[in-house]
N, C-alpha and C. Protein backbone atom coordinates (compact mmCIF):
# COMPACT_ATOMS: atom_id res chain seq x y z
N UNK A 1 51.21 58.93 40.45
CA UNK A 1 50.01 58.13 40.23
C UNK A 1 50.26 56.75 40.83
N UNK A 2 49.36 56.36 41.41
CA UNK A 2 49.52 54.85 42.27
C UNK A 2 49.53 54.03 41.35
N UNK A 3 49.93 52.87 41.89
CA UNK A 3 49.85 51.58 40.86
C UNK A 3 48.33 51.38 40.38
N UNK A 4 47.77 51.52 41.53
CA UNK A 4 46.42 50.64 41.23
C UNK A 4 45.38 51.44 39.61
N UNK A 5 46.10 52.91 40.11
CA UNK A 5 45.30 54.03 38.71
C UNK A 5 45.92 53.42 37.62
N UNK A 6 46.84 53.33 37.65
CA UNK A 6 48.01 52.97 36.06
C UNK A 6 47.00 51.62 35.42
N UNK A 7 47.45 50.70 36.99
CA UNK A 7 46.40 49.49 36.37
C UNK A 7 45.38 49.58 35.70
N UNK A 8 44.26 50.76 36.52
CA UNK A 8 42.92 50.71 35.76
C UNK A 8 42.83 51.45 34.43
N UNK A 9 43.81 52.58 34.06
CA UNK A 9 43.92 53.09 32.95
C UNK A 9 44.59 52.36 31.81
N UNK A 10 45.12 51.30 32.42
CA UNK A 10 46.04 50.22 31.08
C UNK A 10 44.54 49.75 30.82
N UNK A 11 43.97 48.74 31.70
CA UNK A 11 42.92 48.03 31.10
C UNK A 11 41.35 48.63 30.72
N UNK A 12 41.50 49.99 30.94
CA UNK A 12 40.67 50.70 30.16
C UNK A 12 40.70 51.28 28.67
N UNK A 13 42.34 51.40 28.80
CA UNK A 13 42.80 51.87 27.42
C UNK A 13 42.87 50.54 26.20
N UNK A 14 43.13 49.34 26.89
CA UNK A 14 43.08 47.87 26.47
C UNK A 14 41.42 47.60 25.81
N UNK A 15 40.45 48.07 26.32
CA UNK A 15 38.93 47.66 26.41
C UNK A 15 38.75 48.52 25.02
N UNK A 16 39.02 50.13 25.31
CA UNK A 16 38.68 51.02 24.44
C UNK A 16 39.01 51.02 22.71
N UNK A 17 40.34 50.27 23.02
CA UNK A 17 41.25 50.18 21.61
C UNK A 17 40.45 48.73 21.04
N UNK A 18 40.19 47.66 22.29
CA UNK A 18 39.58 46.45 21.51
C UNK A 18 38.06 46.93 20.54
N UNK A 19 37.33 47.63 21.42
CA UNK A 19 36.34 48.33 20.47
C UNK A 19 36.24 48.82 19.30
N UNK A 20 37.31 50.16 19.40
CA UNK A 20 37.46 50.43 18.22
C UNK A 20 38.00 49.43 16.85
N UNK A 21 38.53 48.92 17.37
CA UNK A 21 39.25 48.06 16.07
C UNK A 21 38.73 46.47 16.10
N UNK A 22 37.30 46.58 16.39
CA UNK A 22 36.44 45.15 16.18
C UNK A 22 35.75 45.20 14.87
N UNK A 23 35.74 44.15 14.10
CA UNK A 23 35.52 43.96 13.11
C UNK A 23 34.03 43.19 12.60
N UNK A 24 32.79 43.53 12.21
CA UNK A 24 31.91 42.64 12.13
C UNK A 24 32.04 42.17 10.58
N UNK A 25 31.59 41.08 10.54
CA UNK A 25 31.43 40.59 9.14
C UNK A 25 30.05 41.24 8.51
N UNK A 26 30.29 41.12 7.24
CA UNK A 26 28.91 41.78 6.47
C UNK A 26 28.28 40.50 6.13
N UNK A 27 26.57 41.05 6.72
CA UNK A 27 25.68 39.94 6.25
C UNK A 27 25.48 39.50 5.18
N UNK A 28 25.82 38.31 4.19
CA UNK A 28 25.78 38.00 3.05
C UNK A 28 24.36 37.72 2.61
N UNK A 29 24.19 38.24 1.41
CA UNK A 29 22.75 38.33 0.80
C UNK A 29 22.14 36.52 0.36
N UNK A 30 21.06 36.39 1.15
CA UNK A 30 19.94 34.69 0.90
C UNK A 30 20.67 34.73 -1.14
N UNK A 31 20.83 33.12 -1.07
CA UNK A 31 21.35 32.76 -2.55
C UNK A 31 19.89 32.90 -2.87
N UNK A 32 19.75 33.24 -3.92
CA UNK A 32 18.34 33.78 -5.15
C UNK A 32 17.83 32.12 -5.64
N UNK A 33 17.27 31.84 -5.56
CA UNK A 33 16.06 30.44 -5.61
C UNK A 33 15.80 30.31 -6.88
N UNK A 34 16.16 29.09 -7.17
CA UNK A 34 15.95 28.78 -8.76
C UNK A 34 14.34 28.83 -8.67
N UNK A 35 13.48 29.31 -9.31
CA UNK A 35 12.28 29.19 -9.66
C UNK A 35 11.65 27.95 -10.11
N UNK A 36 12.18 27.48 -10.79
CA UNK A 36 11.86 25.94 -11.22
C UNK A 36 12.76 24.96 -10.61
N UNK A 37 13.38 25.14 -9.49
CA UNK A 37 13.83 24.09 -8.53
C UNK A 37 12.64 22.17 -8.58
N UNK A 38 13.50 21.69 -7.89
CA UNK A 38 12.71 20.43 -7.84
C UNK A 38 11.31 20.17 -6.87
N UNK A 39 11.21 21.75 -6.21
CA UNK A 39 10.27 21.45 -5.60
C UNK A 39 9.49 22.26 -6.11
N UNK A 40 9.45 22.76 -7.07
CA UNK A 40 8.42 23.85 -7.92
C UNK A 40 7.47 22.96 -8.88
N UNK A 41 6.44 23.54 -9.35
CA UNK A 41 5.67 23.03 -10.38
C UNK A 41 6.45 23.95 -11.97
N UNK A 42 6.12 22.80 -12.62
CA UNK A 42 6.70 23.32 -14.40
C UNK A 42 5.36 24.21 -14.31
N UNK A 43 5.52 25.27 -14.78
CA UNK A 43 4.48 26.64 -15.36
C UNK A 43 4.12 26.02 -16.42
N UNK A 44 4.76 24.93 -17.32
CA UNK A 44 3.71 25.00 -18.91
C UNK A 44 2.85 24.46 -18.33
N UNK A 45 2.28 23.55 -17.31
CA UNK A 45 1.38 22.42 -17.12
C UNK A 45 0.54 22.86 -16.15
N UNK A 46 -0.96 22.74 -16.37
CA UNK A 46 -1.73 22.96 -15.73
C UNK A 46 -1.75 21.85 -14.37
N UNK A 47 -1.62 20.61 -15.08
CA UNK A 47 -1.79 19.62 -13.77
C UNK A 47 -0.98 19.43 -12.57
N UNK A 48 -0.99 19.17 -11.66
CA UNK A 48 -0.09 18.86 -10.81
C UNK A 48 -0.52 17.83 -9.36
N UNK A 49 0.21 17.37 -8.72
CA UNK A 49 0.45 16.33 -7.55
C UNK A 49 1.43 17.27 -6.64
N UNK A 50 0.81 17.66 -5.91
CA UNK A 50 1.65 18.46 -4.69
C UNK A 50 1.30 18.72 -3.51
N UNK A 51 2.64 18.63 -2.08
CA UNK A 51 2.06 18.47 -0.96
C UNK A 51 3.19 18.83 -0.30
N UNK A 52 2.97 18.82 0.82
CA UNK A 52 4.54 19.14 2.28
C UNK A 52 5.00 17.51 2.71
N UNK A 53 6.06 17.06 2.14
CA UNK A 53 6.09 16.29 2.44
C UNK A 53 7.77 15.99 3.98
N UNK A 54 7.04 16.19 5.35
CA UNK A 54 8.09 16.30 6.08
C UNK A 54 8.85 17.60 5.94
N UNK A 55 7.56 18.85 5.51
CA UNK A 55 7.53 20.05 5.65
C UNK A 55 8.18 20.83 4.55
N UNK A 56 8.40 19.99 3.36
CA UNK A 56 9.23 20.29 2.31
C UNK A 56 8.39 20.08 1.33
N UNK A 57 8.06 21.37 0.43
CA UNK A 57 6.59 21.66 -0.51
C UNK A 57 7.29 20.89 -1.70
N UNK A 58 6.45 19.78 -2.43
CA UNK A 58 7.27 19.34 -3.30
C UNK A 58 6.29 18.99 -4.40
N UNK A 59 6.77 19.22 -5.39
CA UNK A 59 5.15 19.71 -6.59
C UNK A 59 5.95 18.62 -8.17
N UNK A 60 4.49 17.65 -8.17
CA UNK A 60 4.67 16.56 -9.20
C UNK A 60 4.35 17.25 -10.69
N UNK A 61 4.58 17.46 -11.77
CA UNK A 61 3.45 17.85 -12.35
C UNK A 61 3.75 17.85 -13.92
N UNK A 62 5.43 17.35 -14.14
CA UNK A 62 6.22 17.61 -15.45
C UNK A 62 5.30 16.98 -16.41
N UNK A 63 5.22 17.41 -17.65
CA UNK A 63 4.51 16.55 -18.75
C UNK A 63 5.40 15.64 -19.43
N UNK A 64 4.58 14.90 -19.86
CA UNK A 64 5.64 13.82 -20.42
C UNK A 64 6.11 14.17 -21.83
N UNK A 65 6.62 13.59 -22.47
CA UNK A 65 7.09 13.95 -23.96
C UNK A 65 6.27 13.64 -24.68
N UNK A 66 5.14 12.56 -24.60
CA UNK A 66 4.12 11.93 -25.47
C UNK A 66 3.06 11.41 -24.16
N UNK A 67 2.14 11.28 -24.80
CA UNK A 67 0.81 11.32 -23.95
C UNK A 67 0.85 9.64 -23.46
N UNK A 68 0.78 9.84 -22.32
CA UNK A 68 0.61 8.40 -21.44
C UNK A 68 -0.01 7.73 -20.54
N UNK A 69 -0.99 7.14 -21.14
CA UNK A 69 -2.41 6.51 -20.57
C UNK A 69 -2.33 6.43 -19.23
N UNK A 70 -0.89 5.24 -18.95
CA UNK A 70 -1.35 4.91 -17.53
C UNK A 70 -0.79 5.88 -16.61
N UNK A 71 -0.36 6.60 -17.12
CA UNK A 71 -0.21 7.88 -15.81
C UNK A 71 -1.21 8.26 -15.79
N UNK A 72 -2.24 8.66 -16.70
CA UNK A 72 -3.40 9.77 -16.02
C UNK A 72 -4.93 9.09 -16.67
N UNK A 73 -4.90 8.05 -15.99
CA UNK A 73 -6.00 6.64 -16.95
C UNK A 73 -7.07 6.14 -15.67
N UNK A 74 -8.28 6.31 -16.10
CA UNK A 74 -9.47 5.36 -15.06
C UNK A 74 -9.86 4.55 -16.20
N UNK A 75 -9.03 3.10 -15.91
CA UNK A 75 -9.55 1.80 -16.17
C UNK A 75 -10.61 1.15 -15.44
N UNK A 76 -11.72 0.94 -16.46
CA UNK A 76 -13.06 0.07 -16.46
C UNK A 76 -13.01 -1.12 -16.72
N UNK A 77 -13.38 -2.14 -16.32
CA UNK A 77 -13.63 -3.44 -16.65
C UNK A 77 -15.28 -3.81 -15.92
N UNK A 78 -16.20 -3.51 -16.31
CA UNK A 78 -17.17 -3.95 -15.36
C UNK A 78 -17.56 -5.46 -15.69
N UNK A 79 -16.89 -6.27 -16.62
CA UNK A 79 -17.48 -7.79 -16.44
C UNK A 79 -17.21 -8.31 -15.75
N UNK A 80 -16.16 -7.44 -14.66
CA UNK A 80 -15.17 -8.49 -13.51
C UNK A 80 -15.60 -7.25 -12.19
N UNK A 81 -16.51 -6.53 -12.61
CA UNK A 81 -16.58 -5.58 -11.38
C UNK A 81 -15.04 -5.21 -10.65
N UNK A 82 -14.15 -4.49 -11.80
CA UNK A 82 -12.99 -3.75 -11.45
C UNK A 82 -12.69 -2.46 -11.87
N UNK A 83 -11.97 -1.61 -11.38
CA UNK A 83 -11.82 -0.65 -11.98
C UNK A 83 -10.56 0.13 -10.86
N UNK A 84 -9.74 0.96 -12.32
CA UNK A 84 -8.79 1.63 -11.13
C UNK A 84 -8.31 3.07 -11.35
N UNK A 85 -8.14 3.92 -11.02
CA UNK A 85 -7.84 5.13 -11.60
C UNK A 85 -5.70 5.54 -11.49
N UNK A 86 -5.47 5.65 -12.04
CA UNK A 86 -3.94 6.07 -11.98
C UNK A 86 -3.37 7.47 -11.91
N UNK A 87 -3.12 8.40 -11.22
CA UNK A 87 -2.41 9.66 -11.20
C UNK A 87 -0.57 9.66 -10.85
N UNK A 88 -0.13 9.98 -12.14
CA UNK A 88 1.35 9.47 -11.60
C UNK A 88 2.18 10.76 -12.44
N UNK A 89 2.71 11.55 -11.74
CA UNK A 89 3.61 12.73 -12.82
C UNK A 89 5.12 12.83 -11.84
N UNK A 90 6.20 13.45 -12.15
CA UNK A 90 7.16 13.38 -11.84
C UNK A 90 7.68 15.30 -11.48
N UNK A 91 8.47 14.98 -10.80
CA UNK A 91 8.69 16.32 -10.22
C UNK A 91 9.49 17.38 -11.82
N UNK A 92 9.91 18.36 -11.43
CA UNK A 92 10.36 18.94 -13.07
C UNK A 92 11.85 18.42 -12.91
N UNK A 93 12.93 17.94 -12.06
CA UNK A 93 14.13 17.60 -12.91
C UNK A 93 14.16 16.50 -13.02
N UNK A 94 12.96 15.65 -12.66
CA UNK A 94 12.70 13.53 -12.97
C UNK A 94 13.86 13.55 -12.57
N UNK A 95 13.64 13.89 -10.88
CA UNK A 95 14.33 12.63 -10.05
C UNK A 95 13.76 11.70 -9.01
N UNK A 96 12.33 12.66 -9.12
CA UNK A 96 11.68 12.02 -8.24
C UNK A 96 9.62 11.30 -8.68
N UNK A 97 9.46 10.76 -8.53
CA UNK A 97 7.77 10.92 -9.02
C UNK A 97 6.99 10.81 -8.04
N UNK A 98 5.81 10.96 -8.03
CA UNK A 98 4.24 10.57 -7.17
C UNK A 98 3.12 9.99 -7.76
N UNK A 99 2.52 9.50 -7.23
CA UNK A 99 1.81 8.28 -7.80
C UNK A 99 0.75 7.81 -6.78
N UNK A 100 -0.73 8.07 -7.42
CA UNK A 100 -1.53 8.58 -6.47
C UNK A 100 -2.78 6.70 -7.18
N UNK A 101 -2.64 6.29 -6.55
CA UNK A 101 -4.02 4.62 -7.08
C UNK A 101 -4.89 5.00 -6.09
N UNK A 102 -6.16 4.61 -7.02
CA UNK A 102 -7.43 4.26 -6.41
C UNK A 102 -7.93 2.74 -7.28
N UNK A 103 -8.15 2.05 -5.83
CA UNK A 103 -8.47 0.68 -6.43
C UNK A 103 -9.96 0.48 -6.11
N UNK A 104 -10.65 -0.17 -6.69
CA UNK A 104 -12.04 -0.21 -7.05
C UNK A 104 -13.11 1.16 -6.39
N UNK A 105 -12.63 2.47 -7.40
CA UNK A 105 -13.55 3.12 -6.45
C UNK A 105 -14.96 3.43 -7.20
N UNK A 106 -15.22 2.76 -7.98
CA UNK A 106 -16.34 2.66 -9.12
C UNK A 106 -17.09 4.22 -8.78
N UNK A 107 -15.93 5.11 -9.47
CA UNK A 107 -16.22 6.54 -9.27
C UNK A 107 -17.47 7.12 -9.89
N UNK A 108 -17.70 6.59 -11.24
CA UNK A 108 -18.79 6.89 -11.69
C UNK A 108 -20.22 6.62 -11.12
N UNK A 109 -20.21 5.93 -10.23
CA UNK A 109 -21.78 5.12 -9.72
C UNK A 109 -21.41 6.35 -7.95
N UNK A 110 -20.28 6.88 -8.01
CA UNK A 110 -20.60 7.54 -6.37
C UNK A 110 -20.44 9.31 -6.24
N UNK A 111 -21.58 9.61 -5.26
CA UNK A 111 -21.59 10.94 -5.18
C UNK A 111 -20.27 12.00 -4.72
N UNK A 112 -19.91 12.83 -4.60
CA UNK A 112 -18.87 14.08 -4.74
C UNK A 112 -18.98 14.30 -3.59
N UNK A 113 -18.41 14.79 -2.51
CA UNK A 113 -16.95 14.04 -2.19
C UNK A 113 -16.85 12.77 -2.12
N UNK A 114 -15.55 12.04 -2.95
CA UNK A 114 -15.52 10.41 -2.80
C UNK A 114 -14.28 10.48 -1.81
N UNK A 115 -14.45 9.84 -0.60
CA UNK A 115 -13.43 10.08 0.74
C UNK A 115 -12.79 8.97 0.93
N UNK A 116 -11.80 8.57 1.00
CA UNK A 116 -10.95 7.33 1.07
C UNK A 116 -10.33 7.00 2.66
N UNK A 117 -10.19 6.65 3.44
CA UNK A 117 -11.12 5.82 3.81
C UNK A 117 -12.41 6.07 4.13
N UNK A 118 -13.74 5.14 3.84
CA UNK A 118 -14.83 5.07 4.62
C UNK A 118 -15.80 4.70 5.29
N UNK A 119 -16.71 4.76 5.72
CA UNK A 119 -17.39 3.52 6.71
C UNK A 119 -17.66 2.60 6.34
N UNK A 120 -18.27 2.43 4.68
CA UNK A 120 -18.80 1.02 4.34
C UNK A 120 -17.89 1.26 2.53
N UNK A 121 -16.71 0.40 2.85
CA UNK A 121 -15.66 0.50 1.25
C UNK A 121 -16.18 -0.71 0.79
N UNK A 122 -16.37 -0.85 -0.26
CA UNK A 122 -16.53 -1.91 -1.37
C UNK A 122 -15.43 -3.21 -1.24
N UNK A 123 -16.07 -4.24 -2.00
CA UNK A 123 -14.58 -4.56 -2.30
C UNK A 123 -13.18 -4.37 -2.83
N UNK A 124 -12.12 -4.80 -1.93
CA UNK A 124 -10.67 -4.74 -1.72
C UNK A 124 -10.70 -2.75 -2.77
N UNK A 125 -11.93 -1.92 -1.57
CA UNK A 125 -11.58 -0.93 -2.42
C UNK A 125 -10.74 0.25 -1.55
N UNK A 126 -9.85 1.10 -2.13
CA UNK A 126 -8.71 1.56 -0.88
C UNK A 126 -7.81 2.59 -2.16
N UNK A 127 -6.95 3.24 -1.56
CA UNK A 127 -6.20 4.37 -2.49
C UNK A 127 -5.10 4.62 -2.17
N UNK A 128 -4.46 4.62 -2.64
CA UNK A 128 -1.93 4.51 -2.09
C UNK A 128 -1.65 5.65 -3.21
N UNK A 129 -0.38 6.03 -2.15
CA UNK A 129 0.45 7.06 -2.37
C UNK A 129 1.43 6.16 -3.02
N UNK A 130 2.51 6.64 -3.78
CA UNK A 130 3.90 6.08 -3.78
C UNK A 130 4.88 7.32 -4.31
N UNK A 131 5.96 7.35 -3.33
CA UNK A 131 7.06 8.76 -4.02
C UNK A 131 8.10 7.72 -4.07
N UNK A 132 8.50 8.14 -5.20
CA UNK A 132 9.79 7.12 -5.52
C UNK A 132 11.30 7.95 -6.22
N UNK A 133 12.23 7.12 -6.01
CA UNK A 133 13.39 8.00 -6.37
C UNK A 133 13.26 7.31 -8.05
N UNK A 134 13.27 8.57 -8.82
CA UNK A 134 13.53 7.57 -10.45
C UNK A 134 13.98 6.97 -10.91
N UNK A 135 14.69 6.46 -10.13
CA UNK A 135 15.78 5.62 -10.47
C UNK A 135 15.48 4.06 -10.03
N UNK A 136 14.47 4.30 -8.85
CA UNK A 136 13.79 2.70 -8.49
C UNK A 136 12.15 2.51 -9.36
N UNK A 137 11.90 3.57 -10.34
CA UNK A 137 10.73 2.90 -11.01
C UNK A 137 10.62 1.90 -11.55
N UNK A 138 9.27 1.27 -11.37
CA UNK A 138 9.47 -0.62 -12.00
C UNK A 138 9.90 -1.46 -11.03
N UNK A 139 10.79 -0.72 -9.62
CA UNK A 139 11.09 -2.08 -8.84
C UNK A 139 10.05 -2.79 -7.90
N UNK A 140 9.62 -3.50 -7.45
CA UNK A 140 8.74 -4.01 -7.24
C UNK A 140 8.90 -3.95 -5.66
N UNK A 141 8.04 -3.33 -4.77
CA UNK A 141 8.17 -2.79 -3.13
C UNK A 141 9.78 -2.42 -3.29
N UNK A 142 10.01 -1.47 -3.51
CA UNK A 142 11.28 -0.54 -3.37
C UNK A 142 11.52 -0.49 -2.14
N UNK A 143 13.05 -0.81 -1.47
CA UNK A 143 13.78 -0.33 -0.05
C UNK A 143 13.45 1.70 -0.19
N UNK A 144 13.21 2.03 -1.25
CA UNK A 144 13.27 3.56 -1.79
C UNK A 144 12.25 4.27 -1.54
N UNK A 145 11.26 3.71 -2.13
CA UNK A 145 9.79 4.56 -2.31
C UNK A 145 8.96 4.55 -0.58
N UNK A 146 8.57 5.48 -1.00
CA UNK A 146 7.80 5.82 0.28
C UNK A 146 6.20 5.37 0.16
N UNK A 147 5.55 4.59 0.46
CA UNK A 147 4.16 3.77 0.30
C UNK A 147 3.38 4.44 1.44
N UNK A 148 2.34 4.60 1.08
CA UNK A 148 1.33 4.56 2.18
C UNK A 148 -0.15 4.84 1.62
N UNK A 149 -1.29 4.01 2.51
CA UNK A 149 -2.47 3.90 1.83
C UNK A 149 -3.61 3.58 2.92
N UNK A 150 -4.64 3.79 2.21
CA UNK A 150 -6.20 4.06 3.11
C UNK A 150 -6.18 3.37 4.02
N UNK A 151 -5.32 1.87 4.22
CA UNK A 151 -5.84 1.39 5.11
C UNK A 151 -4.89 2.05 6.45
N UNK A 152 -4.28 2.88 6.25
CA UNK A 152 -3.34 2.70 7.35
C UNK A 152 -2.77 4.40 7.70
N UNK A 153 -3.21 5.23 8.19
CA UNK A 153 -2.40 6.69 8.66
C UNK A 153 -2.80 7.54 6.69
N UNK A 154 -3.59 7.67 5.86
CA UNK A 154 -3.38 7.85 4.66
C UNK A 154 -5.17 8.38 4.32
N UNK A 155 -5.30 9.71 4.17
CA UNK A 155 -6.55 9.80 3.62
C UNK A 155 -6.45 10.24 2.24
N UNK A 156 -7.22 10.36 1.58
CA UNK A 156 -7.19 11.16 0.21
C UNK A 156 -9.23 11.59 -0.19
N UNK A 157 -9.76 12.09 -0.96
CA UNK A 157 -10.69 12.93 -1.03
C UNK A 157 -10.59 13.57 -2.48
N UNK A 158 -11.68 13.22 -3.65
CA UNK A 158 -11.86 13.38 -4.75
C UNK A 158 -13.10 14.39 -4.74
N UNK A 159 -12.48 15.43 -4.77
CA UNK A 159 -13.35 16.70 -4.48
C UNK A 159 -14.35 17.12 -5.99
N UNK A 160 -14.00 17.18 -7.11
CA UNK A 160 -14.27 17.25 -8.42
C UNK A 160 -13.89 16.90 -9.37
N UNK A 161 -15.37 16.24 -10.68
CA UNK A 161 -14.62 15.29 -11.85
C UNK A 161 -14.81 16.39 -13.33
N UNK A 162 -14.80 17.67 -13.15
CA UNK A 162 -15.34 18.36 -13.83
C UNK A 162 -14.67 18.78 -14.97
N UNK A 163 -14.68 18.24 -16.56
CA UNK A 163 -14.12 18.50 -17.57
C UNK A 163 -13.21 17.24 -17.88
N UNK A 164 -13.21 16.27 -17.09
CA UNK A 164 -12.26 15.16 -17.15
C UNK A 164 -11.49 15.28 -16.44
N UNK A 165 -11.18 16.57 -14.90
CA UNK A 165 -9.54 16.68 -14.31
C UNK A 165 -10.44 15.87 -12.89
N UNK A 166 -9.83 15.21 -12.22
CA UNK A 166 -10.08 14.77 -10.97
C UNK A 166 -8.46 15.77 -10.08
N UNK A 167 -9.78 16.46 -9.09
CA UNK A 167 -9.23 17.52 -8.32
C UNK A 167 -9.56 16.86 -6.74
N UNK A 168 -8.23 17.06 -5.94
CA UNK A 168 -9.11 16.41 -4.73
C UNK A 168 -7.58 16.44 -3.56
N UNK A 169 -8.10 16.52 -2.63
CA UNK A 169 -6.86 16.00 -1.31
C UNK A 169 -6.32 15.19 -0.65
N UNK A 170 -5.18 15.35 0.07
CA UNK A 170 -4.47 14.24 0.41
C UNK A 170 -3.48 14.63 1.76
N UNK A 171 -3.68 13.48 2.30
CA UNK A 171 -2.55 13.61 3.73
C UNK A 171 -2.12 12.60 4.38
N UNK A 172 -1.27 12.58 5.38
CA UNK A 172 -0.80 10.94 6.15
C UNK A 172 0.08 10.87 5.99
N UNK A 173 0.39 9.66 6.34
CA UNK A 173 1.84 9.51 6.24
C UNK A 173 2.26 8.28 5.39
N UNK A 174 3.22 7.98 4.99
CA UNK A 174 4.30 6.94 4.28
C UNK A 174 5.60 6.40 4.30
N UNK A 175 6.06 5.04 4.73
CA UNK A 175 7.37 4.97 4.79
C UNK A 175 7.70 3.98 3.75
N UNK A 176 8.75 4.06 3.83
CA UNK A 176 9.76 2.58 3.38
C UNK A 176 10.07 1.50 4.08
N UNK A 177 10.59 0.56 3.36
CA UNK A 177 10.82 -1.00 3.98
C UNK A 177 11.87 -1.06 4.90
N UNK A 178 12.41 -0.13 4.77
CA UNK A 178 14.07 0.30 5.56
C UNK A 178 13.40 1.19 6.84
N UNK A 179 11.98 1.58 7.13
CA UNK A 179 11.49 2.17 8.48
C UNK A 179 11.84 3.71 8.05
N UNK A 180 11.66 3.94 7.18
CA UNK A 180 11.85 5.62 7.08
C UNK A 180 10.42 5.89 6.64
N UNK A 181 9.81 7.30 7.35
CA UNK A 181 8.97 7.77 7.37
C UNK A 181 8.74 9.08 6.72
N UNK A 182 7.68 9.52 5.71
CA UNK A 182 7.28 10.61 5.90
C UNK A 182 6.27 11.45 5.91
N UNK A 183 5.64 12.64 6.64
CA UNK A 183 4.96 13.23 7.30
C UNK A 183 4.09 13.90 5.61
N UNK A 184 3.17 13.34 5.64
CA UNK A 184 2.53 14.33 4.38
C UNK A 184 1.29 14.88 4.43
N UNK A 185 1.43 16.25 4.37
CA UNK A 185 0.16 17.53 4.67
C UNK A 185 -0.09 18.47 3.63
N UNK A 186 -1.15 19.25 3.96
CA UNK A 186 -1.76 19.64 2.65
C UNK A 186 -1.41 19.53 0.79
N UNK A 187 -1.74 17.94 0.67
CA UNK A 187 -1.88 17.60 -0.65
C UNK A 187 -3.03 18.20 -1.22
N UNK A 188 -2.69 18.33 -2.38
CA UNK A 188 -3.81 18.65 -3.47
C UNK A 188 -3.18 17.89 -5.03
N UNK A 189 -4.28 17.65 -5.51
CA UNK A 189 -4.49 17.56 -7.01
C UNK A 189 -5.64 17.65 -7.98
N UNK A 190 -4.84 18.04 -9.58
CA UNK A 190 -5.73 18.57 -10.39
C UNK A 190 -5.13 17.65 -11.53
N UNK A 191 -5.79 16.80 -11.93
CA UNK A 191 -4.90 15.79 -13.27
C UNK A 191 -5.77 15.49 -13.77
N UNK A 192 -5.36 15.41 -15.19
CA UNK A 192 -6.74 14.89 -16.26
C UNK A 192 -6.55 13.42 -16.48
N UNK A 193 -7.89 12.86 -16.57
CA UNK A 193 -7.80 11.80 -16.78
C UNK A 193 -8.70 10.51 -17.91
N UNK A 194 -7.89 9.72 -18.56
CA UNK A 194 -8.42 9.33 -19.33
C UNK A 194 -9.60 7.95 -19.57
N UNK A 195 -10.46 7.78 -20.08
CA UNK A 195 -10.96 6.70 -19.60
C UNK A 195 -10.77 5.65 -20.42
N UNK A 196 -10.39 4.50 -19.70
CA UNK A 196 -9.98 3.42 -20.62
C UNK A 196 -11.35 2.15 -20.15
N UNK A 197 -11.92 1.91 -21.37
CA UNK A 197 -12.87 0.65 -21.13
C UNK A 197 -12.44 -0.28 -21.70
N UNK A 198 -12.18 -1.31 -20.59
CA UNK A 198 -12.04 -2.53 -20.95
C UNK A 198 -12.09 -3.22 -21.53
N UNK A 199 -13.85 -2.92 -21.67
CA UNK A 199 -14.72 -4.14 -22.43
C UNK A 199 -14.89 -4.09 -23.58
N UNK A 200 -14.24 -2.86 -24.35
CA UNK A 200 -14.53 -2.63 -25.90
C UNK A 200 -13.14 -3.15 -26.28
């Protein structure tokens, strides 16, 4: 047998044996998804604040331990022609919250859909997002929280006031003071809300 056969039968027999004795790894099974993760809504609660925020579904909606006005409160004052509505709930492991203002949208005197921004707004009247880490609540313009509002990349849309829940949408965007941005798409909310008059 010539050299050159020997050659081709070594590195055929070399090829054949690497085959057989190749090894694949076994595909390991997706880790199983906590159900009530931080981006889930709590199941006891009907209400919720939820949206994609930078493509990551993230759902507000924990109840509080005792009932709390100014999270879910439309304050009246009409001797000063003011009024503001508050939607604010926290994700289920409160680390994070959302926090939805409408400033003078004198909801009661306007027809269904109330659309934020619009052609002719009232006075200083307009509506802000804020997502904040829980840990910066109370600080006053947070390096943390993510802001953004009507006047600027930010719509929102109060679709129904029916039974006391204000149900309605939301999108745009929001950053921080530090230039971080984020991308927020199909919002929705359903939160009850309480009415607080001023003047009594």
């Amino acid at each position: 047998m010539s050299n050159s056969r020997v050659y081709i039968c070594v590195i055929m027999l070399i090829a054949l044996t690497a085959c057989t004795k190749q090894e694949f790894a076994p595909i390991t099974d997706p880790p199983e998804k906590d159900p009530l993760g931080k981006c889930d809504c709590d199941v006891a609660s009907p209400e919720y604040i939820k949206a994609n925020f930078n493509n990551t579904g993230i759902c507000f909606n924990t109840l509080e331990n005792a009932p709390d006005t100014f999270s879910n409160a439309y304050y009246r004052d009409s001797s000063i022609h003011l009024d503001h509505i508050n939607l604010i709930r926290k994700n289920i492991d409160k680390t994070m919250s959302c926090q939805l203002h409408f400033i003078n949208p004198d909801l009661h005197n306007k027809p269904l859909p109330y659309v934020l921004p619009h052609g002719e707004p009232g006075y200083n009247e307009y509506a802000e997002i804020i997502v904040s880490n829980i840990d910066q609540l109370g600080a006053t313009n947070s390096q943390y929280d993510y802001i953004g509002n009507t006047y600027k990349l930010f719509t929102i849309t109060i679709t129904d006031t029916t039974g006391g829940y204000l149900k309605g949408t939301f999108q745009g965007e929001a950053d921080t003071k530090l230039g971080r941005k984020v991308i927020i798409d199909t919002g929705i909310f359903y939160v009850h809300v309480i009415d607080v008059d001023k003047n009594e």
